[in-house]
N, C-alpha and C. Protein backbone atom coordinates (compact mmCIF):
# COMPACT_ATOMS: atom_id res chain seq x y z
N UNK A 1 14.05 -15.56 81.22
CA UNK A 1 14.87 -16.74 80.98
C UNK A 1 15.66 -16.62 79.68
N UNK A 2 14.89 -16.49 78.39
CA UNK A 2 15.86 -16.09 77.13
C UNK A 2 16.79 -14.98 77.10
N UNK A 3 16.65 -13.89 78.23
CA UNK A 3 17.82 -13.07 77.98
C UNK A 3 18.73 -13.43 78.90
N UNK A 4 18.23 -14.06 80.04
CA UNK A 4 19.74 -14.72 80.64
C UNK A 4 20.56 -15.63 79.65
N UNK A 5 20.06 -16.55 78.63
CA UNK A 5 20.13 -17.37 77.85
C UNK A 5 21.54 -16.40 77.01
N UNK A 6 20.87 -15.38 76.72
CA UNK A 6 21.53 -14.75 75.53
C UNK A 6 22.94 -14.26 76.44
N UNK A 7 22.37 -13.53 77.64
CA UNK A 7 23.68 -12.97 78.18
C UNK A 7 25.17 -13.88 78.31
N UNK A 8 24.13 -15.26 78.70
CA UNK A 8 25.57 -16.24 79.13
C UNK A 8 26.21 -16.73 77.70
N UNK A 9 25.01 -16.74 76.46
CA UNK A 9 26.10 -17.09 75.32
C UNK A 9 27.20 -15.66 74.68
N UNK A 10 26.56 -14.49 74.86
CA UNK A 10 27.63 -13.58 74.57
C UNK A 10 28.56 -13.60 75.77
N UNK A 11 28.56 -14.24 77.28
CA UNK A 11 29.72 -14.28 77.90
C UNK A 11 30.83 -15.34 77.44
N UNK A 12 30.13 -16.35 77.10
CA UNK A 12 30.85 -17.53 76.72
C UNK A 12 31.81 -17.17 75.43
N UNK A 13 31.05 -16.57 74.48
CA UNK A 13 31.68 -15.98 73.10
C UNK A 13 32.87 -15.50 73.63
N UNK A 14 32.58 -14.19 74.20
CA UNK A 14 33.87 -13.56 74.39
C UNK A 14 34.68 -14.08 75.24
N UNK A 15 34.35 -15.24 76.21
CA UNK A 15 35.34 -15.89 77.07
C UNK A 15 36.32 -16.76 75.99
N UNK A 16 35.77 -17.54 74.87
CA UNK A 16 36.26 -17.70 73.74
C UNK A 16 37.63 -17.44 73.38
N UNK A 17 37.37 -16.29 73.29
CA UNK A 17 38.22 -14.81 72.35
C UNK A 17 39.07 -14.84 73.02
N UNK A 18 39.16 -14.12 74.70
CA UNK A 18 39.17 -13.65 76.00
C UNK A 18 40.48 -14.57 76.49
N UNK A 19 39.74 -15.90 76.80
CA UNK A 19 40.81 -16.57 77.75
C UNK A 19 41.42 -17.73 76.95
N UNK A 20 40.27 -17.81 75.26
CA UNK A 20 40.52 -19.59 74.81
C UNK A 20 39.82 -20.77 75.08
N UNK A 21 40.16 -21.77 74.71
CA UNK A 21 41.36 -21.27 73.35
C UNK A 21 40.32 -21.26 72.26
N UNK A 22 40.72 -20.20 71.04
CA UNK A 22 40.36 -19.99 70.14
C UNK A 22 39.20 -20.29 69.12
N UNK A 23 39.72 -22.28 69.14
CA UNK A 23 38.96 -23.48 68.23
C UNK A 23 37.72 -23.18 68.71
N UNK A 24 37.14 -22.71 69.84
CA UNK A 24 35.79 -23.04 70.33
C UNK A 24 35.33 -21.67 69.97
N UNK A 25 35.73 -21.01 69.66
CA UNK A 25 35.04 -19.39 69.20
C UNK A 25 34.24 -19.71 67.46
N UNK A 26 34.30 -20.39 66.51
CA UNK A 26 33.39 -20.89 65.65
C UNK A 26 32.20 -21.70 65.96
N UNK A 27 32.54 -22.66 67.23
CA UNK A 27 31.21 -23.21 67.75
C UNK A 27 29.98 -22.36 68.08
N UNK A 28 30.33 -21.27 68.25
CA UNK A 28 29.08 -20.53 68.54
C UNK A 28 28.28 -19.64 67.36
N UNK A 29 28.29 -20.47 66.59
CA UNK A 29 27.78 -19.95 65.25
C UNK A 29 26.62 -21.00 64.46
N UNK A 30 25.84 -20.76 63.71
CA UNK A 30 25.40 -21.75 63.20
C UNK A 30 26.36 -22.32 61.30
N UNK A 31 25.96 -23.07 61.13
CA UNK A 31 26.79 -23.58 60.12
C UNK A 31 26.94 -22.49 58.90
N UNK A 32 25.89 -22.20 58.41
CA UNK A 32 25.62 -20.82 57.34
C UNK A 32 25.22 -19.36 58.14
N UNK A 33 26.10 -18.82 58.41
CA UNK A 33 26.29 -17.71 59.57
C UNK A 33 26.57 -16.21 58.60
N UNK A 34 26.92 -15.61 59.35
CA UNK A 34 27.25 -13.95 58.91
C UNK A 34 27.80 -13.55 60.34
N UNK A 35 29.74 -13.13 60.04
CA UNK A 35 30.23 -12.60 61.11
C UNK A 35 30.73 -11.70 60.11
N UNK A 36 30.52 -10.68 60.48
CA UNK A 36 31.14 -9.02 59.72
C UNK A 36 31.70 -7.82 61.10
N UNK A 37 32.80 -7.13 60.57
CA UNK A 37 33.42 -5.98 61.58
C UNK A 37 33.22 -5.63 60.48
N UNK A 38 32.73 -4.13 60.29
CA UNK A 38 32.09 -2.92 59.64
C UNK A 38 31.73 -1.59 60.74
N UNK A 39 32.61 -0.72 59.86
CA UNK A 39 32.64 0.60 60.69
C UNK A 39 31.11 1.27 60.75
N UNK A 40 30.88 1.96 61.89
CA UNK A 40 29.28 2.73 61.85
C UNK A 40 29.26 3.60 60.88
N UNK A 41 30.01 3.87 60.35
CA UNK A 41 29.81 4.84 58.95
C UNK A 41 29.34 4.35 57.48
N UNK A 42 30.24 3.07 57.94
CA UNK A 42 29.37 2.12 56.47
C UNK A 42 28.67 1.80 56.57
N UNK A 43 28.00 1.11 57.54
CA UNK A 43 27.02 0.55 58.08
C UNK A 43 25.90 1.56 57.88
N UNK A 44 25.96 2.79 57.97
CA UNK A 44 24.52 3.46 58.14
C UNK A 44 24.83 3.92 57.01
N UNK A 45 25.22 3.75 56.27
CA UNK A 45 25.28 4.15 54.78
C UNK A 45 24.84 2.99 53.87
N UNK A 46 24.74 1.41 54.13
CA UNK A 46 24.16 0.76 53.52
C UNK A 46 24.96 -0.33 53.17
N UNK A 47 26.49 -0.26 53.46
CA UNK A 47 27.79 -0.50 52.86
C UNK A 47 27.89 -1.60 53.93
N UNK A 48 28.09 -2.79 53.32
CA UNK A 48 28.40 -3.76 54.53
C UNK A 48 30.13 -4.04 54.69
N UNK A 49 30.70 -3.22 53.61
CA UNK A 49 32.16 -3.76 53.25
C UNK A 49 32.92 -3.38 54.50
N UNK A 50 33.82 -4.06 54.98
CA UNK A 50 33.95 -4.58 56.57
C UNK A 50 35.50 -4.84 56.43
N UNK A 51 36.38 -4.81 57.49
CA UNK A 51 37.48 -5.02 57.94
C UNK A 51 37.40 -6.65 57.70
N UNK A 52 36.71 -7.07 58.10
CA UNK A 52 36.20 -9.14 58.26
C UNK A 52 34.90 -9.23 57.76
N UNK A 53 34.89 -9.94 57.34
CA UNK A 53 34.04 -11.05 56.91
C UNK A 53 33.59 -12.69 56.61
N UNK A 54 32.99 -13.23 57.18
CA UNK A 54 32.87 -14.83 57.00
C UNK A 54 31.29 -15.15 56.83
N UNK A 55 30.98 -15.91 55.99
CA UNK A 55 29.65 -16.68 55.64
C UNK A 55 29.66 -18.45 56.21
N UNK A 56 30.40 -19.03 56.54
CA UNK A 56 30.19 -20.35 56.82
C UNK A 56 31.33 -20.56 58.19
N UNK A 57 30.80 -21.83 58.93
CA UNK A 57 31.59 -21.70 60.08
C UNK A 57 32.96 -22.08 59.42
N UNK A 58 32.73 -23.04 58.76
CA UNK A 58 34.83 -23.33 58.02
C UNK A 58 35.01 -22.08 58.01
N UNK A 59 34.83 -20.75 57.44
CA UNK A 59 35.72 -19.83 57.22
C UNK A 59 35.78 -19.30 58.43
N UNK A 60 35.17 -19.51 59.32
CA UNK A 60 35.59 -19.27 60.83
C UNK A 60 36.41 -19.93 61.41
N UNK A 61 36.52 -21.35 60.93
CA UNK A 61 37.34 -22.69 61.56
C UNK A 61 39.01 -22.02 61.06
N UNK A 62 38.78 -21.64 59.91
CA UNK A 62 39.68 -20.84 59.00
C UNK A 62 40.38 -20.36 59.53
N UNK A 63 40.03 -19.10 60.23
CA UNK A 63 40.28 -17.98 60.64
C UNK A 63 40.72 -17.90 62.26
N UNK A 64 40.46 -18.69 62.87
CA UNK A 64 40.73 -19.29 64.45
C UNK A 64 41.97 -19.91 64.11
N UNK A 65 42.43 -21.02 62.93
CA UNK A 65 43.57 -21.86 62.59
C UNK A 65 44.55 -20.94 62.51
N UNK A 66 44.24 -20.17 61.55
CA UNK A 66 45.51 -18.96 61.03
C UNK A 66 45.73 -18.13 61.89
N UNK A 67 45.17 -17.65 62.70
CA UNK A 67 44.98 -16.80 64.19
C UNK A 67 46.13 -17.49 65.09
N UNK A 68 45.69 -18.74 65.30
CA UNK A 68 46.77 -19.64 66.39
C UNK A 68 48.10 -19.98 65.81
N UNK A 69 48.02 -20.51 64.63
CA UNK A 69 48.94 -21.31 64.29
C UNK A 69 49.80 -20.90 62.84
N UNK A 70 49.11 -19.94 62.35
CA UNK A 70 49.92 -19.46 61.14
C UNK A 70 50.45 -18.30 60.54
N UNK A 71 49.42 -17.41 61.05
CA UNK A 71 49.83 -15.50 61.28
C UNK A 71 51.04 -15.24 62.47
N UNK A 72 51.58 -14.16 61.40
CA UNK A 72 52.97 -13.94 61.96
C UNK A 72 52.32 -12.58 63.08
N UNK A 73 52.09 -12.34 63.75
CA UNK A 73 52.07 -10.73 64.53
C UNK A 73 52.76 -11.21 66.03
N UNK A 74 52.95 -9.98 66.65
CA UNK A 74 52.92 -10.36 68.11
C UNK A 74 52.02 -10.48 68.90
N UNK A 75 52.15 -11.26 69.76
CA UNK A 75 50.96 -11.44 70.69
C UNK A 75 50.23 -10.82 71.34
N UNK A 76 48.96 -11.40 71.70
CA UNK A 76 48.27 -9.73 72.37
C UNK A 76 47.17 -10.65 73.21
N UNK A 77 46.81 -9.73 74.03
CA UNK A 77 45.77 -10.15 75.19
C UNK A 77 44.48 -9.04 74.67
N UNK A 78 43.60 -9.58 74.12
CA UNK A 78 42.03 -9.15 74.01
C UNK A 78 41.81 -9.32 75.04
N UNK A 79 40.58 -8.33 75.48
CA UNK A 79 39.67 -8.30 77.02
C UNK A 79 38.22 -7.23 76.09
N UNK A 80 37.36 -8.25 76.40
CA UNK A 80 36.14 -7.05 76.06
C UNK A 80 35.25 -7.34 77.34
N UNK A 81 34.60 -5.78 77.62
CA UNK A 81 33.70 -5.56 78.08
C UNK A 81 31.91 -5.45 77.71
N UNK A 82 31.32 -5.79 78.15
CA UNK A 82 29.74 -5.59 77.56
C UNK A 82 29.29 -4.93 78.18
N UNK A 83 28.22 -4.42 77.42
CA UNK A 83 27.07 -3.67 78.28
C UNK A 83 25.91 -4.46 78.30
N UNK A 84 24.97 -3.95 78.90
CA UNK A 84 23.47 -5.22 78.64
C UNK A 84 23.11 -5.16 77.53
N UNK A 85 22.46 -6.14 76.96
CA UNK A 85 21.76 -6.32 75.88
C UNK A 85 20.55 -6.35 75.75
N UNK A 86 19.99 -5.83 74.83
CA UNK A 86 18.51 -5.44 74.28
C UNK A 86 17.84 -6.61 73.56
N UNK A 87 16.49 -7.51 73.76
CA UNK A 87 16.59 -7.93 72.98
C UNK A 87 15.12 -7.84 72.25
N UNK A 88 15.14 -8.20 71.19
CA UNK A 88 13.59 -8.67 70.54
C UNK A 88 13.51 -9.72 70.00
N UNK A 89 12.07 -10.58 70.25
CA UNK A 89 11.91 -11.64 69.47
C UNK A 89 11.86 -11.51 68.36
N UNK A 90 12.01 -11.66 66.90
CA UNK A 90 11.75 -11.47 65.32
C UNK A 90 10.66 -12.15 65.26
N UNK A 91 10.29 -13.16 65.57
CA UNK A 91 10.11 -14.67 64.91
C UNK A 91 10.75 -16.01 64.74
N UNK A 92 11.77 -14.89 63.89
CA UNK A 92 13.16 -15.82 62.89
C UNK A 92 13.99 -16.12 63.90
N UNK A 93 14.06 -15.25 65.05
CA UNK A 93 15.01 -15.76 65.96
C UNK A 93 15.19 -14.44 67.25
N UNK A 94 16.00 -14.45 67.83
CA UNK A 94 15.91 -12.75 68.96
C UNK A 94 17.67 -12.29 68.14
N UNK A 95 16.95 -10.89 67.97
CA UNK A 95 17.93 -9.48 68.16
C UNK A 95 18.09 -9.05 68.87
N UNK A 96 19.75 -8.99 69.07
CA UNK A 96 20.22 -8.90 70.19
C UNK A 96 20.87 -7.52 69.90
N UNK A 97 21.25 -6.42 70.34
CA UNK A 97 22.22 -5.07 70.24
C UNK A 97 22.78 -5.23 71.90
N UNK A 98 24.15 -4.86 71.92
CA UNK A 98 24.63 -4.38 73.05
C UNK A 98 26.04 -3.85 72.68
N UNK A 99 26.47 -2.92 73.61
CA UNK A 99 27.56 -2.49 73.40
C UNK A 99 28.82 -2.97 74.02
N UNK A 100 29.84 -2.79 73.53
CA UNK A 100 31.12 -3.50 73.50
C UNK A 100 31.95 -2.53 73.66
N UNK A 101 33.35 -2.51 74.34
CA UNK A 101 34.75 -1.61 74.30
C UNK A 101 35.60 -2.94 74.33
N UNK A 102 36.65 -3.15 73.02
CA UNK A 102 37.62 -4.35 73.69
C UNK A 102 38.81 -3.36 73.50
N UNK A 103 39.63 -4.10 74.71
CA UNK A 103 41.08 -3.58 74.87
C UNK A 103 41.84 -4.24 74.65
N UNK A 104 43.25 -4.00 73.79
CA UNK A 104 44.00 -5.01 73.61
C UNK A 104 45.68 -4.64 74.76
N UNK A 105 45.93 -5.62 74.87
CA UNK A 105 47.39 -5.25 75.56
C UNK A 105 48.54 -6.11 75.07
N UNK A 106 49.20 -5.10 74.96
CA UNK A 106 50.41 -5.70 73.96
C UNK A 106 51.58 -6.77 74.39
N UNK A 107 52.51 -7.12 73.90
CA UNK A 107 53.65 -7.71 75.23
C UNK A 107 54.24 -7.30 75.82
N UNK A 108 54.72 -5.46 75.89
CA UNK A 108 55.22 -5.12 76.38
C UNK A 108 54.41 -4.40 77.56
N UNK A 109 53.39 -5.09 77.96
CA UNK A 109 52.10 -4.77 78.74
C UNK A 109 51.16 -3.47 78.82
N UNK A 110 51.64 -2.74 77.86
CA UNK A 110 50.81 -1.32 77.39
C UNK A 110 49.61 -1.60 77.20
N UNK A 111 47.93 -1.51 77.62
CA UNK A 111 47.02 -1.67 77.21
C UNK A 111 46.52 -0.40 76.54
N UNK A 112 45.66 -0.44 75.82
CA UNK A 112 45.15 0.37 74.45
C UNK A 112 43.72 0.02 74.20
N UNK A 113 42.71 1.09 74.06
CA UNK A 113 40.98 0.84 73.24
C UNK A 113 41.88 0.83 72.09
N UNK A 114 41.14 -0.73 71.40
CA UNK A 114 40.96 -0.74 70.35
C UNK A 114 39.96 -0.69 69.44
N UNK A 115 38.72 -0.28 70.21
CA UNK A 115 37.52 0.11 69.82
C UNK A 115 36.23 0.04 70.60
N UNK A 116 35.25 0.94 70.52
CA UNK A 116 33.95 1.16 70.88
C UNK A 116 32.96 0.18 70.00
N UNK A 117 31.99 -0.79 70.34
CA UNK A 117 31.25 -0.97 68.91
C UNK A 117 30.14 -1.35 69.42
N UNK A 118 29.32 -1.79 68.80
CA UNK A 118 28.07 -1.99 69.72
C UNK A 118 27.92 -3.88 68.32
N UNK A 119 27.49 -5.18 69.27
CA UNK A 119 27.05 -5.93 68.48
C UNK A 119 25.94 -6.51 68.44
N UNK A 120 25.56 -6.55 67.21
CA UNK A 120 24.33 -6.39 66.26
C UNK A 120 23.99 -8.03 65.60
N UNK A 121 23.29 -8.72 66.55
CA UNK A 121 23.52 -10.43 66.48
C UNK A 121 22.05 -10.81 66.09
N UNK A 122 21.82 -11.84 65.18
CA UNK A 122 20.68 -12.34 65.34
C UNK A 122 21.16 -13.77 65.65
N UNK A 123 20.76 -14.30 66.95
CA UNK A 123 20.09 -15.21 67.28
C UNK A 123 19.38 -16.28 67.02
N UNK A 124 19.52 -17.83 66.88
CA UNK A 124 18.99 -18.56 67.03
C UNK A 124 18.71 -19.75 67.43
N UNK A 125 17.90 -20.82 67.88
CA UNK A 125 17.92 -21.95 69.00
C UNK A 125 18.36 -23.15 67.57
N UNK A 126 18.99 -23.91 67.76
CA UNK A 126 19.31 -25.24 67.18
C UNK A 126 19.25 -26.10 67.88
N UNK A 127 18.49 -27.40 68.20
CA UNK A 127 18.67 -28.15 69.09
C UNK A 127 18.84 -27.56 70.51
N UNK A 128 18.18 -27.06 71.21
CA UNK A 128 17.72 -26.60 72.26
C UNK A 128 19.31 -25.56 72.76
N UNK A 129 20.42 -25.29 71.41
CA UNK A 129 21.23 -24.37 71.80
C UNK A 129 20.99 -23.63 71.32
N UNK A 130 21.43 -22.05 71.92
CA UNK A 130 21.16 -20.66 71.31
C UNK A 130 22.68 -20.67 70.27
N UNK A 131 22.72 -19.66 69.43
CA UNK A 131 23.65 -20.17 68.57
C UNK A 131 23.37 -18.68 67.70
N UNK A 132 24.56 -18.02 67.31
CA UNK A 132 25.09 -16.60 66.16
C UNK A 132 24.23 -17.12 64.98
N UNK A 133 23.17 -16.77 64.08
CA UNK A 133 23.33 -16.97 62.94
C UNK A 133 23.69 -15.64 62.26
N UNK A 134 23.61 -14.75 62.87
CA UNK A 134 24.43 -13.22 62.46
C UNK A 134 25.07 -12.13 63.37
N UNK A 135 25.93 -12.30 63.09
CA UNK A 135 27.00 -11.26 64.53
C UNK A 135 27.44 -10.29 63.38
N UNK A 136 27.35 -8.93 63.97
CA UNK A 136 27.91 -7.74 62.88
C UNK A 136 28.40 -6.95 64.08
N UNK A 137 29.70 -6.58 64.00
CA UNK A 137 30.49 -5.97 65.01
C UNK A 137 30.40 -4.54 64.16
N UNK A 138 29.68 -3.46 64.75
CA UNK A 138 29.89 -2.07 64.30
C UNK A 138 30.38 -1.44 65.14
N UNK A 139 31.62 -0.97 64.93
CA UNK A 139 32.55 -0.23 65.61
C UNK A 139 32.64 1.21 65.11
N UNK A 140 32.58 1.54 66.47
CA UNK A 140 32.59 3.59 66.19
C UNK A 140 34.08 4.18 66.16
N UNK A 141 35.12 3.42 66.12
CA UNK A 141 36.37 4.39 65.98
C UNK A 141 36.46 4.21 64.97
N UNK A 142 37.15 5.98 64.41
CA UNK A 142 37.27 5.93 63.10
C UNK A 142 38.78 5.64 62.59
N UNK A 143 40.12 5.59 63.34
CA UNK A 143 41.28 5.02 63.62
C UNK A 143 41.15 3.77 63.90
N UNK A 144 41.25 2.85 63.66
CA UNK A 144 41.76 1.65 64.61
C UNK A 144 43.20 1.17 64.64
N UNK A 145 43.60 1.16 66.01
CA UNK A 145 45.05 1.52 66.25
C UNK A 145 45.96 0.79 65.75
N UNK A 146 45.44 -0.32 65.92
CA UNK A 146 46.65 -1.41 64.98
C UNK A 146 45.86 -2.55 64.34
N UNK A 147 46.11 -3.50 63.74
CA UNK A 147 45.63 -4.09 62.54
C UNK A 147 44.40 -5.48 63.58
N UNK A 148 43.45 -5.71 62.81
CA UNK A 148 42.75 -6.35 63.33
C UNK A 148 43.12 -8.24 63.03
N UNK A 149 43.82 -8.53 64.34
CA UNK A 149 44.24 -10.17 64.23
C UNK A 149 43.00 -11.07 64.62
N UNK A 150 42.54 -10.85 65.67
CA UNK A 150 41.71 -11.87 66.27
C UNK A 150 40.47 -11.44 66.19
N UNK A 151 39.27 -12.15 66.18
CA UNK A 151 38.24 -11.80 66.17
C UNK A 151 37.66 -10.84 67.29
N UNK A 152 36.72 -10.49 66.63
CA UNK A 152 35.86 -9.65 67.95
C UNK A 152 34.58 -10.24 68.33
């Protein structure tokens, strides 16, 4: 039952991202959170210093606002794929690992990997919802093709 739990909130996440709109991609966080994109090289080196980073959902609320309504780029269609997810209870909450490929496609309808990563979530129930209190996107390309707009 808890990993169906988990599967449908990482579907929902990325449906988020995916189809929209946007505003509802911070809801799935708890209020004092940890969302980081950090390459697997830093990462296993100890180095959390990351493409993104956010500690509280405002800087997520933040970052969804400026995404929609205030960053200049061209538009793009995110699509990620999952793989299953692993999980363990902690205690503190379930760890979750699974792997990820998102593709982006541009406007001139060219689609492109914009990365391999596997995410690295801890988990936890608030009021009988499951809910991010740590999402760490470690991504294995060592290029990333064009600049990172929207969340992962």
């Amino acid at each position: 039952m808890t990993l169906r739990r988990i599967e449908r909130l990482q579907l929902s996440y990325i449906s988020a991202i995916d189809e929209g709109p946007l505003d509802n991609w911070p809801h799935f966080f708890t209020d004092k959170c940890l969302y980081t994109v950090v390459s697997r090289d830093n990462f296993d080196r100890g180095m959390e210093l990351g493409v993104m980073r956010f500690e509280s959902v405002g800087m997520l609320i933040d970052r969804a606002t400026a995404t929609q309504h205030a960053a200049v780029f061209a538009p793009r269609i995110i699509r990620h794929l999952l793989g299953p997810a692993m999980v363990d209870d902690t205690g503190e909450g379930y760890r979750s690992r699974c792997n990820v490929a998102i593709y982006q496609t541009s406007p001139d309808g060219d689609t492109m990997l914009l990365m391999t990563a596997i995410y690295n979530d801890l988990i936890v129930e608030q009021d009988g919802v499951l809910k991010f209190k740590e999402k760490r996107v470690i991504y294995d390309t060592h290029r990333i093709p064009d600049s990172i707009v929207y969340p992962l």
